[in-house]
N, C-alpha and C. Protein backbone atom coordinates (compact mmCIF):
# COMPACT_ATOMS: atom_id res chain seq x y z
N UNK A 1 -41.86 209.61 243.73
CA UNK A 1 -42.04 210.72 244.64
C UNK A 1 -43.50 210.75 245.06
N UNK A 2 -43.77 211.21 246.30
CA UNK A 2 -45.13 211.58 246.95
C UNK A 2 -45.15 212.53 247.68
N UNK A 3 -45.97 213.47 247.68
CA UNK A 3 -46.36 214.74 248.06
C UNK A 3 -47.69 214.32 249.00
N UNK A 4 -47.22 214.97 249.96
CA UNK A 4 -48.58 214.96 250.81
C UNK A 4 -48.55 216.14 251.90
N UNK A 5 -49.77 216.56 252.47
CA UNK A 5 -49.57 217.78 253.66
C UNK A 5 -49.26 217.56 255.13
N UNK A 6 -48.63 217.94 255.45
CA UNK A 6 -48.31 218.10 256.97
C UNK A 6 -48.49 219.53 257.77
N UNK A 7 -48.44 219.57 258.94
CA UNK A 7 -48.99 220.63 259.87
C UNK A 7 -47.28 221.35 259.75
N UNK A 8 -47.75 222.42 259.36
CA UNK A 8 -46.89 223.95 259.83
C UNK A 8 -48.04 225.12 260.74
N UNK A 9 -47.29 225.75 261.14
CA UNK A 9 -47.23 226.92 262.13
C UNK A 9 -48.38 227.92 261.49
N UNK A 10 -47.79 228.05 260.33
CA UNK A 10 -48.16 229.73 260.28
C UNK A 10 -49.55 229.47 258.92
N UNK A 11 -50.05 228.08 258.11
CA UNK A 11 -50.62 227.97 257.50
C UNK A 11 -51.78 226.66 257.63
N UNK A 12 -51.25 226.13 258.59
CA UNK A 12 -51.79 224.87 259.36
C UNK A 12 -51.13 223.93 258.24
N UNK A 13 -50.88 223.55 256.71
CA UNK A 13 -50.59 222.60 256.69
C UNK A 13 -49.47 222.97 255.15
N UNK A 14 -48.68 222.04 255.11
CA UNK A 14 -47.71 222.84 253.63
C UNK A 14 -47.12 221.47 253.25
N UNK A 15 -47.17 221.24 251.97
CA UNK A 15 -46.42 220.45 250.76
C UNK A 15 -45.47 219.55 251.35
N UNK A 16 -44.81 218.54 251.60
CA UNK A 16 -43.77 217.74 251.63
C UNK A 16 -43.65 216.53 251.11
N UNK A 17 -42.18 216.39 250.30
CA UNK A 17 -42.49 215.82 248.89
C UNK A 17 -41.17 214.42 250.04
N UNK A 18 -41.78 213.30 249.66
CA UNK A 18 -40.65 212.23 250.10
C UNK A 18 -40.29 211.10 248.66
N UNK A 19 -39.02 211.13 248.76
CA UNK A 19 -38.60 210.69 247.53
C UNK A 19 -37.84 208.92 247.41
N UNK A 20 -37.52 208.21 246.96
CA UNK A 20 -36.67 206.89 247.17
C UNK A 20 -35.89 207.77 246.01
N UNK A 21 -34.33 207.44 246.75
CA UNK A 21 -33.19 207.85 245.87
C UNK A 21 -32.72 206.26 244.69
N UNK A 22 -32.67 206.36 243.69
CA UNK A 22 -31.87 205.26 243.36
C UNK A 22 -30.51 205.43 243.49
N UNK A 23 -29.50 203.74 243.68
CA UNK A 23 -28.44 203.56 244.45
C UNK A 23 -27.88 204.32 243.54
N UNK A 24 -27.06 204.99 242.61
CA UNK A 24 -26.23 205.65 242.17
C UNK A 24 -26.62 207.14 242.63
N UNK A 25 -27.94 207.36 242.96
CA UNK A 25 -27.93 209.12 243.24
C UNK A 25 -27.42 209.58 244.39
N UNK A 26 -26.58 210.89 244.31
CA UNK A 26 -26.43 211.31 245.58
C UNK A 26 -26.30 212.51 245.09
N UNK A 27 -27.64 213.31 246.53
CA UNK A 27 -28.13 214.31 246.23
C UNK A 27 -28.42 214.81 247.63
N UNK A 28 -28.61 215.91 247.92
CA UNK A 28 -29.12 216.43 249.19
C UNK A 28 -30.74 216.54 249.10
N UNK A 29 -31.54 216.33 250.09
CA UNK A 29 -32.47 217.01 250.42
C UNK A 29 -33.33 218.50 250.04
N UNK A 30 -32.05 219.10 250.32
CA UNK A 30 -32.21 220.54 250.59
C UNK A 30 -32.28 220.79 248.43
N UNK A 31 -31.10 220.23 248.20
CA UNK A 31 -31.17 220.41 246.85
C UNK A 31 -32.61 220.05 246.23
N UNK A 32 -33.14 218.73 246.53
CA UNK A 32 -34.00 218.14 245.71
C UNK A 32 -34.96 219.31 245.92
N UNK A 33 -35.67 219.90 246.73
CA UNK A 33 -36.49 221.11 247.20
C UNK A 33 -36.23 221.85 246.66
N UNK A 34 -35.07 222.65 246.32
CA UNK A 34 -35.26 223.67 245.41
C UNK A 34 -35.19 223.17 243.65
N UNK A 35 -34.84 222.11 243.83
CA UNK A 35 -35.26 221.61 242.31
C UNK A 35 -36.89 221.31 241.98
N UNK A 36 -37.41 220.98 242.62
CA UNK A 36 -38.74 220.54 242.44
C UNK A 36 -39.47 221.91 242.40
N UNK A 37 -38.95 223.03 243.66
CA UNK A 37 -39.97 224.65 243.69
C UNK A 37 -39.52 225.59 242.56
N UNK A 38 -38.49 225.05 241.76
CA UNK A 38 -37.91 225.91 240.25
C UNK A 38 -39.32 225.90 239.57
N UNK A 39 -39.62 224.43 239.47
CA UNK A 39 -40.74 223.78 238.89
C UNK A 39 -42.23 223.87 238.83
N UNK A 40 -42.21 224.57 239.79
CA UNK A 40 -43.43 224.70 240.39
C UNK A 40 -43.93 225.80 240.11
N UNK A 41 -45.67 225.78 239.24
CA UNK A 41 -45.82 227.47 239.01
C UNK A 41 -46.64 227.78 240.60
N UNK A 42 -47.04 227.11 240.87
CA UNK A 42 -47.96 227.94 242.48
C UNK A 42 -46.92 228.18 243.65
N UNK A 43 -46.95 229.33 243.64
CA UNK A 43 -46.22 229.26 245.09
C UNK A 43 -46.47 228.60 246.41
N UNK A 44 -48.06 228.40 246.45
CA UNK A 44 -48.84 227.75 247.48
C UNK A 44 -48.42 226.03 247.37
N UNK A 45 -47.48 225.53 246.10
CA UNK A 45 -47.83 223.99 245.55
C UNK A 45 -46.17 223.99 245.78
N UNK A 46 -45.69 224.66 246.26
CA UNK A 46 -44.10 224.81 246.50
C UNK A 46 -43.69 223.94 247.76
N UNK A 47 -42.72 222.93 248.32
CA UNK A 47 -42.75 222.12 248.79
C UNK A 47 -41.88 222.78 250.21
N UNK A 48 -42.09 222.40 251.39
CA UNK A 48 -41.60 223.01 252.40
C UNK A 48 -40.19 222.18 252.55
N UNK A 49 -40.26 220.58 252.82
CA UNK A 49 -39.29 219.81 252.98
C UNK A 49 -39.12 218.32 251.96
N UNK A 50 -38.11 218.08 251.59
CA UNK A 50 -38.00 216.86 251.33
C UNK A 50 -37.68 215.68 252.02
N UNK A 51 -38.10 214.79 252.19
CA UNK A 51 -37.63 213.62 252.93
C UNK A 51 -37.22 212.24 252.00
N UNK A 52 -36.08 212.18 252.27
CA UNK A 52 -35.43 210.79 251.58
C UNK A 52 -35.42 209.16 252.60
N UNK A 53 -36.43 208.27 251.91
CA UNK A 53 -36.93 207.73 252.34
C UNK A 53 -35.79 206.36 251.68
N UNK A 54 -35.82 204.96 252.47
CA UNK A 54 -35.32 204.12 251.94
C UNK A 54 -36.25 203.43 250.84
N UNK A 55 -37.81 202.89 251.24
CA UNK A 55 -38.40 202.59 250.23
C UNK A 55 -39.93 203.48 251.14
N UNK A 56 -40.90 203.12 249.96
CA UNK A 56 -42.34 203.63 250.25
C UNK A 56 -43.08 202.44 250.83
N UNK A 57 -43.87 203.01 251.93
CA UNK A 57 -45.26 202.06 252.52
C UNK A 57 -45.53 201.91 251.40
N UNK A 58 -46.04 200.61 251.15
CA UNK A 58 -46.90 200.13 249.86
C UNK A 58 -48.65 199.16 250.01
N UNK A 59 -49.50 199.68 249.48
CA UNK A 59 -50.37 198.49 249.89
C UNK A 59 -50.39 197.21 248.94
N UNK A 60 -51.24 196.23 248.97
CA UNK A 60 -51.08 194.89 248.49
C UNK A 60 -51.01 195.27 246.78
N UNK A 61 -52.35 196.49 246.42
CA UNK A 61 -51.93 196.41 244.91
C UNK A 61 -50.03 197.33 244.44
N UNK A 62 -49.75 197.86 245.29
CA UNK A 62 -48.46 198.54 245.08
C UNK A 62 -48.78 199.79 245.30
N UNK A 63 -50.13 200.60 245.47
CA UNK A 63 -50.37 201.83 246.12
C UNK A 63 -49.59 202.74 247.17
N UNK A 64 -48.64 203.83 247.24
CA UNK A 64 -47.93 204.09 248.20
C UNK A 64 -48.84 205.05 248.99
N UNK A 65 -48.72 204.21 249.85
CA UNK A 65 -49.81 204.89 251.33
C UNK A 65 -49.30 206.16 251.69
N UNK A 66 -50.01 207.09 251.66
CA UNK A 66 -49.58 208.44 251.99
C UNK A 66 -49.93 208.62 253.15
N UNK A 67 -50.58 208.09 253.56
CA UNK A 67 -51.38 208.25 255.31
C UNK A 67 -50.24 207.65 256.33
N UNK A 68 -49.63 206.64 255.46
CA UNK A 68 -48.80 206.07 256.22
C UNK A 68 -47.54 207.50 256.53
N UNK A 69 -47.36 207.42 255.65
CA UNK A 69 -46.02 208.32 255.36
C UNK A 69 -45.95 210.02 255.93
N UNK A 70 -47.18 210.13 256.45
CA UNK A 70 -47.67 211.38 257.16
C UNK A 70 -47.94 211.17 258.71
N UNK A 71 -48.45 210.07 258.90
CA UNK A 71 -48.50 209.64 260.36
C UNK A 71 -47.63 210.42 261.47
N UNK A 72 -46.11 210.49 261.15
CA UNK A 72 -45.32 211.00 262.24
C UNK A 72 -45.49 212.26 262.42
N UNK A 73 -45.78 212.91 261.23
CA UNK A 73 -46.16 214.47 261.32
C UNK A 73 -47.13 214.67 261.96
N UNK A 74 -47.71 214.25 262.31
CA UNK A 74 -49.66 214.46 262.49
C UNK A 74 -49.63 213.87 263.67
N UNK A 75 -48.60 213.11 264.84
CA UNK A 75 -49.23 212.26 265.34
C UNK A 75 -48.38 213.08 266.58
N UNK A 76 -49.92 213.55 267.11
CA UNK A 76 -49.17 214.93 268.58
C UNK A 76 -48.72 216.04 267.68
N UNK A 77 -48.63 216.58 266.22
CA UNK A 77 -48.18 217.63 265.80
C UNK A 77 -47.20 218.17 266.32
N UNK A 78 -46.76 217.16 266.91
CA UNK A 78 -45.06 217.52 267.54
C UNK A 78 -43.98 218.04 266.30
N UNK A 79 -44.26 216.84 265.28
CA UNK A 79 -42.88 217.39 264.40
C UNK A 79 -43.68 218.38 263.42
N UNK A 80 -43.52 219.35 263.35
CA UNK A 80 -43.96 220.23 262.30
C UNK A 80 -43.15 220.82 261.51
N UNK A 81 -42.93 221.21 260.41
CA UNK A 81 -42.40 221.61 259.74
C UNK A 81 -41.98 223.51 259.72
């Protein structure tokens, strides 16, 4: 899992956690989000959306690029959350 910020409305930027499912899981989205904000003592650290990803940007040492994985959000702040 990776957590990183993206642009919302009303705070300029909020939590979104993107996950790789392994092949036996099947799970919703919506579920994984409120499983993860049970979890969570900050309300501020509480995740807006989940995104289920097939695999993660990776760099050469195996680092999952979060910049990568935020790009579409950020890029024109068109998709916001």
């Amino acid at each position: 899992m990776a957590v990183f910020g993206v642009p919302h409305e009303r705070w300029s930027e909020t939590p979104l956690a993107a996950v790789v499912l392994r092949r036996e899981a099947d799970v919703t989205a919506e579920a994984l989000r409120d499983w993860i904000n049970e979890r969570v003592g900050a309300r501020y650290q509480r995740v807006s959306a989940v995104a289920i990803l097939a695999e993660f940007p990776r760099n050469a040492a195996g680092k999952i690029l979060k910049r990568e994985l935020g790009e579409p959000y950020w890029a024109g702040r068109g998709a916001q959350i």
